[in-house]
N, C-alpha and C. Protein backbone atom coordinates (compact mmCIF):
# COMPACT_ATOMS: atom_id res chain seq x y z
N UNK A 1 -30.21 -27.69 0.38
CA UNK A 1 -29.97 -27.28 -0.99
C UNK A 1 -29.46 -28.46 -1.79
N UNK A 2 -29.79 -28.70 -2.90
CA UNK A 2 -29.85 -29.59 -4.00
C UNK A 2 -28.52 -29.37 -4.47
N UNK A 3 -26.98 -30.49 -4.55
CA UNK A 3 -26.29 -29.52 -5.22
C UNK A 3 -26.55 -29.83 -6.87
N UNK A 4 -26.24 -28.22 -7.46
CA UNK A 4 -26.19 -27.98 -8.91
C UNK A 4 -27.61 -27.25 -8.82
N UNK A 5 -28.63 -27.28 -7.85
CA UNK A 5 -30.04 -26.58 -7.76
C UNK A 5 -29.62 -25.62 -7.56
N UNK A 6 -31.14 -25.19 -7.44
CA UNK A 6 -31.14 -23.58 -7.02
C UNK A 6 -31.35 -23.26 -5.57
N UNK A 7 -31.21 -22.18 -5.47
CA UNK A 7 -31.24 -21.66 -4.34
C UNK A 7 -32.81 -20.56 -4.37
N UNK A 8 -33.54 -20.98 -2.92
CA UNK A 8 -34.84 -20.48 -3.27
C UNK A 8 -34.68 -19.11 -1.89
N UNK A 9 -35.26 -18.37 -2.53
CA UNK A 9 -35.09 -17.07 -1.69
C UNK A 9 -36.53 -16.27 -1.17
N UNK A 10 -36.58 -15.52 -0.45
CA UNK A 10 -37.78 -14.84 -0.26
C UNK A 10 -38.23 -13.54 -1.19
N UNK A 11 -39.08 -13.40 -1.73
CA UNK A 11 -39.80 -12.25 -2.72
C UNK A 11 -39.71 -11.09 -1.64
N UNK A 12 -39.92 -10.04 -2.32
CA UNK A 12 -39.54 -9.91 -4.12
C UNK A 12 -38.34 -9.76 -3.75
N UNK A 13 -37.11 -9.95 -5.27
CA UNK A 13 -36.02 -10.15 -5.42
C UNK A 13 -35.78 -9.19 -6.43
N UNK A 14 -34.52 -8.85 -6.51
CA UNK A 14 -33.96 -8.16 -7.40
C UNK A 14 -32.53 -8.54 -7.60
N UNK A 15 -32.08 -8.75 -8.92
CA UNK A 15 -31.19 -9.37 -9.40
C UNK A 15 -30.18 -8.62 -10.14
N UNK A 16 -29.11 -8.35 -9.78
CA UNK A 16 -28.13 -7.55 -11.10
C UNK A 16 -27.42 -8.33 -11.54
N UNK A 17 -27.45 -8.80 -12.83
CA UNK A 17 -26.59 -9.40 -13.76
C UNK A 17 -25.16 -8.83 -14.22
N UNK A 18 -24.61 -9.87 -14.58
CA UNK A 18 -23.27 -9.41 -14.85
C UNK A 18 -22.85 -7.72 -15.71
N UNK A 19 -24.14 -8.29 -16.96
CA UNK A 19 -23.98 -6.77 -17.90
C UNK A 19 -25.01 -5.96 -16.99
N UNK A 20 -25.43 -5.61 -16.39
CA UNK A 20 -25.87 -4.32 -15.11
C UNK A 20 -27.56 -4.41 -15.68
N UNK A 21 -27.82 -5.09 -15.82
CA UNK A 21 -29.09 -5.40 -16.54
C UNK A 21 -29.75 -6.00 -14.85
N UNK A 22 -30.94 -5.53 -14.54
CA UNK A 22 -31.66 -5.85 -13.23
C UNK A 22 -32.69 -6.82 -13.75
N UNK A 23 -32.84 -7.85 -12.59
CA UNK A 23 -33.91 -8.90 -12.95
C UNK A 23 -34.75 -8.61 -11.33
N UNK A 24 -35.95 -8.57 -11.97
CA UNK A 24 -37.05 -8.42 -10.70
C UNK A 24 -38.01 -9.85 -10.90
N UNK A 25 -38.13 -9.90 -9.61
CA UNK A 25 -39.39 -10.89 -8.79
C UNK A 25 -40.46 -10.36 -7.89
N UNK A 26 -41.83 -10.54 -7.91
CA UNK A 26 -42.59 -9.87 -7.18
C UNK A 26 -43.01 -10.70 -6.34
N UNK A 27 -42.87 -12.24 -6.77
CA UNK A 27 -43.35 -13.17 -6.11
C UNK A 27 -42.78 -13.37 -4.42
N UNK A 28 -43.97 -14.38 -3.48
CA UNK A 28 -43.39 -14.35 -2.30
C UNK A 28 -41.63 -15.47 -2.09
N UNK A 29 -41.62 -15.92 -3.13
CA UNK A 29 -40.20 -16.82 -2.79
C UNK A 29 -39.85 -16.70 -4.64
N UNK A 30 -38.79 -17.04 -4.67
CA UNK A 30 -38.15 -17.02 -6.05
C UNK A 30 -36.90 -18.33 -6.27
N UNK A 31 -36.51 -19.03 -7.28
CA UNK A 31 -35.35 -20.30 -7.17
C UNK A 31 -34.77 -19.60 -8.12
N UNK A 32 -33.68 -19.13 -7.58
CA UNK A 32 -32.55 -18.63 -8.12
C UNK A 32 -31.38 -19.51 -8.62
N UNK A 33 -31.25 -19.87 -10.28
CA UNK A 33 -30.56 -20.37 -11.07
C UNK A 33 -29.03 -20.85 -10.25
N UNK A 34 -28.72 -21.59 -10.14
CA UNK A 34 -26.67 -21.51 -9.63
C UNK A 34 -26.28 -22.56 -10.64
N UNK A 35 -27.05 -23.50 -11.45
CA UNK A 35 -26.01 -23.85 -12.74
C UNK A 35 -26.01 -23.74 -13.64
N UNK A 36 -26.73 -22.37 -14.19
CA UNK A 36 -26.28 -21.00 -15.71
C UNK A 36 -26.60 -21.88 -16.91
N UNK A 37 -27.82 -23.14 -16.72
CA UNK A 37 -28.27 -23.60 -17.51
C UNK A 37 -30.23 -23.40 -17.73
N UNK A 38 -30.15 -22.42 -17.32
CA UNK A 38 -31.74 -21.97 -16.98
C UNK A 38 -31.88 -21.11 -18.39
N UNK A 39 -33.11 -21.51 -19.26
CA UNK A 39 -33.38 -20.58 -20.12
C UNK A 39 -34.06 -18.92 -19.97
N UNK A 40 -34.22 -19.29 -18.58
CA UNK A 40 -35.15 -17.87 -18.01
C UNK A 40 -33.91 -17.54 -16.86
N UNK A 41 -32.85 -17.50 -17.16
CA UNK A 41 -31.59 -17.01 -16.47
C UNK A 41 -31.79 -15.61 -15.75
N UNK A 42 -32.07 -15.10 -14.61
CA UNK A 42 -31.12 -16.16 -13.16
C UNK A 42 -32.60 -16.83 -12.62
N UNK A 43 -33.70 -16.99 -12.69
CA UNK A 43 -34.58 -17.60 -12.40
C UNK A 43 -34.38 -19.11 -12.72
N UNK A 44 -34.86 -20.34 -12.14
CA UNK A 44 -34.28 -21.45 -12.03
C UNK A 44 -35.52 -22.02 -13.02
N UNK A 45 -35.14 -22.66 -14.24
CA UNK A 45 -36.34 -23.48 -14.74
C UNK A 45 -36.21 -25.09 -14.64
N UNK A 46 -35.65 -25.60 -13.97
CA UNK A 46 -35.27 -26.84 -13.67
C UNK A 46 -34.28 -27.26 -14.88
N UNK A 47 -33.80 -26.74 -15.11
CA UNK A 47 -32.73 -27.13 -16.69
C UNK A 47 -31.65 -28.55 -15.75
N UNK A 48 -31.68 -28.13 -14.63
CA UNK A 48 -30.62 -28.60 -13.77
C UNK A 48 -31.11 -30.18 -13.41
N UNK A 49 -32.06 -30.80 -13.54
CA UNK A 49 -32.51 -32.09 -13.37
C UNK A 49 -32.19 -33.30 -14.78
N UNK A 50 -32.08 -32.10 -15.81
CA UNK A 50 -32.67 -32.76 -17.14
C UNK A 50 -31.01 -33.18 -17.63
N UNK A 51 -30.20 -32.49 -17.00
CA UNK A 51 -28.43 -32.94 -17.57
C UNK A 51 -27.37 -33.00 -16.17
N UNK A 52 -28.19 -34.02 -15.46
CA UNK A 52 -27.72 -34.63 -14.44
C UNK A 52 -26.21 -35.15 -14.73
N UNK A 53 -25.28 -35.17 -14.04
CA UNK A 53 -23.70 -36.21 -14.60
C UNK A 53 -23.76 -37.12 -13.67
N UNK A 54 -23.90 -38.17 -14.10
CA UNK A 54 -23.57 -39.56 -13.10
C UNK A 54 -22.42 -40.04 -13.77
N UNK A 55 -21.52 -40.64 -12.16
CA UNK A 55 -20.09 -41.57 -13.10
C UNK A 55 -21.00 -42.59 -13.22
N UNK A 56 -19.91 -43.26 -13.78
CA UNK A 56 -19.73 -44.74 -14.27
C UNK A 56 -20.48 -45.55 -12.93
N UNK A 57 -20.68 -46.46 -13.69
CA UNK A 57 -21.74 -47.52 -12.38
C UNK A 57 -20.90 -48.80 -13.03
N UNK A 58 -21.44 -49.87 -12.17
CA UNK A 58 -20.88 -51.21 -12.72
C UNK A 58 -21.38 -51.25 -13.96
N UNK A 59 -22.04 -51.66 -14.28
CA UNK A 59 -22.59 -51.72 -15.43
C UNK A 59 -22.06 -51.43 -16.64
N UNK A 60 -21.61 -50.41 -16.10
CA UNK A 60 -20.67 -49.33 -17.19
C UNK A 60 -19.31 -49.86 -18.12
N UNK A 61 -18.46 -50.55 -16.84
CA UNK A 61 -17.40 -50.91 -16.78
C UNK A 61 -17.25 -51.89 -17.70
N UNK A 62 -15.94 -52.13 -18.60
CA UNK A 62 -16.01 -52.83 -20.03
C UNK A 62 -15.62 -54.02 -19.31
């Protein structure tokens, strides 16, 4: 597991959200969101690659 990725699971899935609202998957595997930056929330849209945090590198340093 990727950390800050998702977590990929086997289909179909079913999801209960916080407000009791159910999210379904029919598919044979599903990537389930874990850093709540997915626009298709709890399904994983790679949001998680695009706002990576890296420290400081040399480079960096004044």
């Amino acid at each position: 597991m990727e950390r800050g990725g998702p977590v990929v699971v086997e289909g179909p899935v079913e999801v209960v959200l916080e407000d009791g609202t159910v999210a379904r998957s029919d598919r044979f595997a599903v990537a389930l969101c874990t850093c709540r930056r997915s626009r298709t929330y709890p399904w994983c849209d790679t949001s998680h690659r695009r706002r990576e945090h890296r420290g400081p590198t040399e480079g960096d340093r004044p």
